[in-house]
C-alpha atoms as a PDB file:
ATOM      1  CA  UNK A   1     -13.887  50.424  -5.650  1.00  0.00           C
ATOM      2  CA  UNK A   2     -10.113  51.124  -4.727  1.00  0.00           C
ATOM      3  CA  UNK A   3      -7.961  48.481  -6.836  1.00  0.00           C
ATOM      4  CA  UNK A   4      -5.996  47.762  -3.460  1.00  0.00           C
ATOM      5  CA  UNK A   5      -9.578  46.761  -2.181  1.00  0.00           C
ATOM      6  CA  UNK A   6     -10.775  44.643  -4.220  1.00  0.00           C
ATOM      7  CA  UNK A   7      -7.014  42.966  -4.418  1.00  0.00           C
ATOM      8  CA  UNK A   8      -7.347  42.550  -0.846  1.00  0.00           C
ATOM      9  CA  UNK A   9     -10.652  40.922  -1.226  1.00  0.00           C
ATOM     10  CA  UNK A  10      -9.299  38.651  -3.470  1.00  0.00           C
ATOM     11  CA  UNK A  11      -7.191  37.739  -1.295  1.00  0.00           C
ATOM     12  CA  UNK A  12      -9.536  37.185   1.524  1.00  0.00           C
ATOM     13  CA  UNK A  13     -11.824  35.194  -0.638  1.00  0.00           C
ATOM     14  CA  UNK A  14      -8.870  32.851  -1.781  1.00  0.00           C
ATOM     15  CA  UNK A  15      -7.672  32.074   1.343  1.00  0.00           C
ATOM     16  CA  UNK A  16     -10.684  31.330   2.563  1.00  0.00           C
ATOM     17  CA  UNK A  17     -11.574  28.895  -0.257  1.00  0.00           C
ATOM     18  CA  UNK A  18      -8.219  27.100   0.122  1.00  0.00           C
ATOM     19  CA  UNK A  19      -9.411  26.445   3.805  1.00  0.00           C
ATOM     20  CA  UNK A  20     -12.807  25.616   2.567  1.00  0.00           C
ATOM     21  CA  UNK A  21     -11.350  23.009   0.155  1.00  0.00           C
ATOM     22  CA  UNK A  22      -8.820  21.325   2.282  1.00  0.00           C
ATOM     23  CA  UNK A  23     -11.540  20.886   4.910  1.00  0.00           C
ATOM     24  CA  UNK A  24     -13.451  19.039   1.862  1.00  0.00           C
ATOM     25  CA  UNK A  25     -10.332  17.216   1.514  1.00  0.00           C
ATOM     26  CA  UNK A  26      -9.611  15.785   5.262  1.00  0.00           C
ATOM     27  CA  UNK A  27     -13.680  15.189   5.303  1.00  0.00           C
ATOM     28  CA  UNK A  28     -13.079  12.904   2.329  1.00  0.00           C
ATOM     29  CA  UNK A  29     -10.270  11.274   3.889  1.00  0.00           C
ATOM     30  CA  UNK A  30     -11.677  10.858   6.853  1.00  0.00           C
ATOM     31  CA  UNK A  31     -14.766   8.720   5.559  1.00  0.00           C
ATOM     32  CA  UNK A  32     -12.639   6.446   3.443  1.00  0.00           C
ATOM     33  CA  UNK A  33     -10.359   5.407   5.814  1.00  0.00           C
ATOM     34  CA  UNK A  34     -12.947   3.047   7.644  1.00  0.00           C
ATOM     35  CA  UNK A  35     -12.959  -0.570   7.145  1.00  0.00           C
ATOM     36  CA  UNK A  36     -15.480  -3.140   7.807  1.00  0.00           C
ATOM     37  CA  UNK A  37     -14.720  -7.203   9.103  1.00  0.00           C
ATOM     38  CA  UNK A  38     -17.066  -9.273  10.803  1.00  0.00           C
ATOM     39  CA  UNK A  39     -20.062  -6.852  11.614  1.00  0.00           C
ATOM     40  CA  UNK A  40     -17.446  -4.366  12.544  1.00  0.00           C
ATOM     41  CA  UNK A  41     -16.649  -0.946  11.512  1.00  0.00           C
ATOM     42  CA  UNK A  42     -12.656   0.384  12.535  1.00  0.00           C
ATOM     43  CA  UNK A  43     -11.612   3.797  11.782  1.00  0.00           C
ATOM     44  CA  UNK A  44      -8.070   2.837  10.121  1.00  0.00           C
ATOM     45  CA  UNK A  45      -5.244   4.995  12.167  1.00  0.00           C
ATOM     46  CA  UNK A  46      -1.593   4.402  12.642  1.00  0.00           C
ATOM     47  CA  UNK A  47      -2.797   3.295  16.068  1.00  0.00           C
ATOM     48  CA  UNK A  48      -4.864   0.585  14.592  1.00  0.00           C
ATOM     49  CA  UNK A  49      -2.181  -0.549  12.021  1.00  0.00           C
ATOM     50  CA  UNK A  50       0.418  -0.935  15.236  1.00  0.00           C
ATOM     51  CA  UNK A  51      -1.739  -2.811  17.632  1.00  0.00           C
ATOM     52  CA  UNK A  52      -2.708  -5.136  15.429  1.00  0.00           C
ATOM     53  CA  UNK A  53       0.668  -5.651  14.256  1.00  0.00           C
ATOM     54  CA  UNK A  54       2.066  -6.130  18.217  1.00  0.00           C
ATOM     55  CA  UNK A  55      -0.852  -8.252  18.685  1.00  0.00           C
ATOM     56  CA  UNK A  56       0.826 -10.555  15.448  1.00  0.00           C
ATOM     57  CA  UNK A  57       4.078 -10.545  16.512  1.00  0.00           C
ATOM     58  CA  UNK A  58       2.644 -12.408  19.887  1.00  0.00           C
ATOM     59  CA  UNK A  59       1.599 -15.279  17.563  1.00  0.00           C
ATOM     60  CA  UNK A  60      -2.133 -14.882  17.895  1.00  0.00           C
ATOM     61  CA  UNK A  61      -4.371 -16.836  15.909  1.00  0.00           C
ATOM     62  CA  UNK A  62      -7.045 -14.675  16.222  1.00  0.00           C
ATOM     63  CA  UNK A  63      -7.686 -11.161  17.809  1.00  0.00           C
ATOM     64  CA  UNK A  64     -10.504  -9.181  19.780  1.00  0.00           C
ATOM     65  CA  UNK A  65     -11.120  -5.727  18.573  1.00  0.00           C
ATOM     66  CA  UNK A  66     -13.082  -2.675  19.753  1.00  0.00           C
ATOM     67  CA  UNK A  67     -14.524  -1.203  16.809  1.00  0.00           C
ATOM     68  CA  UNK A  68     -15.738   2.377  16.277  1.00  0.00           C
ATOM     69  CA  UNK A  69     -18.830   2.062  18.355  1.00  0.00           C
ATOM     70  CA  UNK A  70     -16.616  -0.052  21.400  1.00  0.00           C
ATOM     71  CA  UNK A  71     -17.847  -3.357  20.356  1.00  0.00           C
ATOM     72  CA  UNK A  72     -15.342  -6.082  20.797  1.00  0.00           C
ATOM     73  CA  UNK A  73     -15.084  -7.977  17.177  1.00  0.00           C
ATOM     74  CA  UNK A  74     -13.408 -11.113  16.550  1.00  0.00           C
ATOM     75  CA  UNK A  75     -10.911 -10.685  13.951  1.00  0.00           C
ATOM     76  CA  UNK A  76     -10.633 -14.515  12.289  1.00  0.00           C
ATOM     77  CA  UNK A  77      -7.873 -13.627  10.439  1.00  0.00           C
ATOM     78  CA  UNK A  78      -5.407 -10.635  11.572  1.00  0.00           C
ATOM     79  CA  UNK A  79      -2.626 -10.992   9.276  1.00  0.00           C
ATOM     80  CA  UNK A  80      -5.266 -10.729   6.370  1.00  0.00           C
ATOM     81  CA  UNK A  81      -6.724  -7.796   8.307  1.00  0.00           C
ATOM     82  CA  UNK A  82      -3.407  -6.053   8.879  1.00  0.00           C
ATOM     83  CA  UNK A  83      -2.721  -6.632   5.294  1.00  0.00           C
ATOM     84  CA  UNK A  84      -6.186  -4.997   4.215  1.00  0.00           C
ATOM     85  CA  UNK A  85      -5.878  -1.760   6.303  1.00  0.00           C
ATOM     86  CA  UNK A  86      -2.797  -1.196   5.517  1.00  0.00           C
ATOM     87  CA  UNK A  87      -3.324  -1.297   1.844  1.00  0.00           C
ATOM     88  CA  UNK A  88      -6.499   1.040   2.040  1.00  0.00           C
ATOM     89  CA  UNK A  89      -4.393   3.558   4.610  1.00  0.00           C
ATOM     90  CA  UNK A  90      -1.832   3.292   1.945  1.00  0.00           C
ATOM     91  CA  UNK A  91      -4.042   3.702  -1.234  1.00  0.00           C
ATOM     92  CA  UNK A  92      -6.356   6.315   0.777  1.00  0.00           C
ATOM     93  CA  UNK A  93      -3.061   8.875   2.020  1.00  0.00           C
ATOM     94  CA  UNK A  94      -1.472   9.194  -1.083  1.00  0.00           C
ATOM     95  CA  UNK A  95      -4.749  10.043  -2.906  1.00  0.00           C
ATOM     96  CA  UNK A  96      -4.798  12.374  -0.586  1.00  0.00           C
ATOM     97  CA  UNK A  97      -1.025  13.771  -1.159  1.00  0.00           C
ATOM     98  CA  UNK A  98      -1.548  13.846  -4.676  1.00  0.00           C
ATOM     99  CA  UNK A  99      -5.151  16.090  -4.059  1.00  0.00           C
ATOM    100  CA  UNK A 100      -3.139  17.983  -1.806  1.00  0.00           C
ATOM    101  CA  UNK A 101      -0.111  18.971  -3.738  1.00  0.00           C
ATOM    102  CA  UNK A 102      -2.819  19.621  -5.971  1.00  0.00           C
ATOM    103  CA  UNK A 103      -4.941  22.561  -4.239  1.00  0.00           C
ATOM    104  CA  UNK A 104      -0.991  24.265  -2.729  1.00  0.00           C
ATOM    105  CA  UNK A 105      -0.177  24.413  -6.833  1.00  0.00           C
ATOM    106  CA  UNK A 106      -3.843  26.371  -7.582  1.00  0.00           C
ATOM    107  CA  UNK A 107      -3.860  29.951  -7.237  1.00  0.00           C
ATOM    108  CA  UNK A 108      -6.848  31.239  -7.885  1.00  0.00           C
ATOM    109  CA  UNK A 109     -10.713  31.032  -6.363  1.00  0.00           C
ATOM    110  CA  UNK A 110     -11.841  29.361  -9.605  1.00  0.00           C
ATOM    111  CA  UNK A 111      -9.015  26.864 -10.062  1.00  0.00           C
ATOM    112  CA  UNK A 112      -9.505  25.910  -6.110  1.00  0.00           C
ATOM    113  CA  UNK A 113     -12.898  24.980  -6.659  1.00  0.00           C
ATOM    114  CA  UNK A 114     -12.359  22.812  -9.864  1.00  0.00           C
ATOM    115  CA  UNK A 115      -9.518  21.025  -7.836  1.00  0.00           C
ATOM    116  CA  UNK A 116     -11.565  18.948  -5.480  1.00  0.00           C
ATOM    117  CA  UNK A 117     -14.654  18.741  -8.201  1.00  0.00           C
ATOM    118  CA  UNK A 118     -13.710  15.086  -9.309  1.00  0.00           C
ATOM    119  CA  UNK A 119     -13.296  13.739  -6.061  1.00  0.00           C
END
């Protein structure tokens, strides 16, 4: 085969890997950043994170929430809450930076596919 060929097919299958990978990536992000509270399950978003702070800064005691499946959940506690998502958002994205910054430094097929191996 033509060296330009395969070069180009190297190419092809690298890029496609990096896709691959990062995919692997968000899909792990994506499952971690769920929390549970009081028979509850919330996907944790920046949307999340601000309601429930507005809903603090009104002085609530408590708080109703709509978890993942639209079920309203008391939340007992919402500073404790806030404080809990937060921290898991917080731990959860820069895991993911760091895995990220990872796979952009890798630059071949082989190194691409050892990146995401330990996660």
């Amino acid at each position: 085969m033509d060296k330009r060929l395969e070069d180009a097919f190297d190419i092809v299958k690298y890029q496609q890997t990096l896709i691959n990978q990062r995919d692997l990536l968000k899909q792990w992000v994506t499952t971690r950043l769920h929390y549970a509270e009081n028979g509850g399950l919330f996907a944790i978003t920046p949307e999340l994170i601000s309601m429930v702070s507005i809903l603090i800064s009104d002085n609530r005691p408590s708080i109703v929430l709509l978890d993942n499946n639209n079920t309203p959940i008391l939340i007992k506690n919402p500073i404790q809450f806030l404080n809990n998502i937060k921290e898991l958002y917080f731990e959860i994205t820069n895991q993911y930076y760091a895995e990220y910054q990872k796979l952009c430094e890798k630059r071949n097929v082989k190194d691409l596919v050892e990146c995401n191996e330990e996660l």
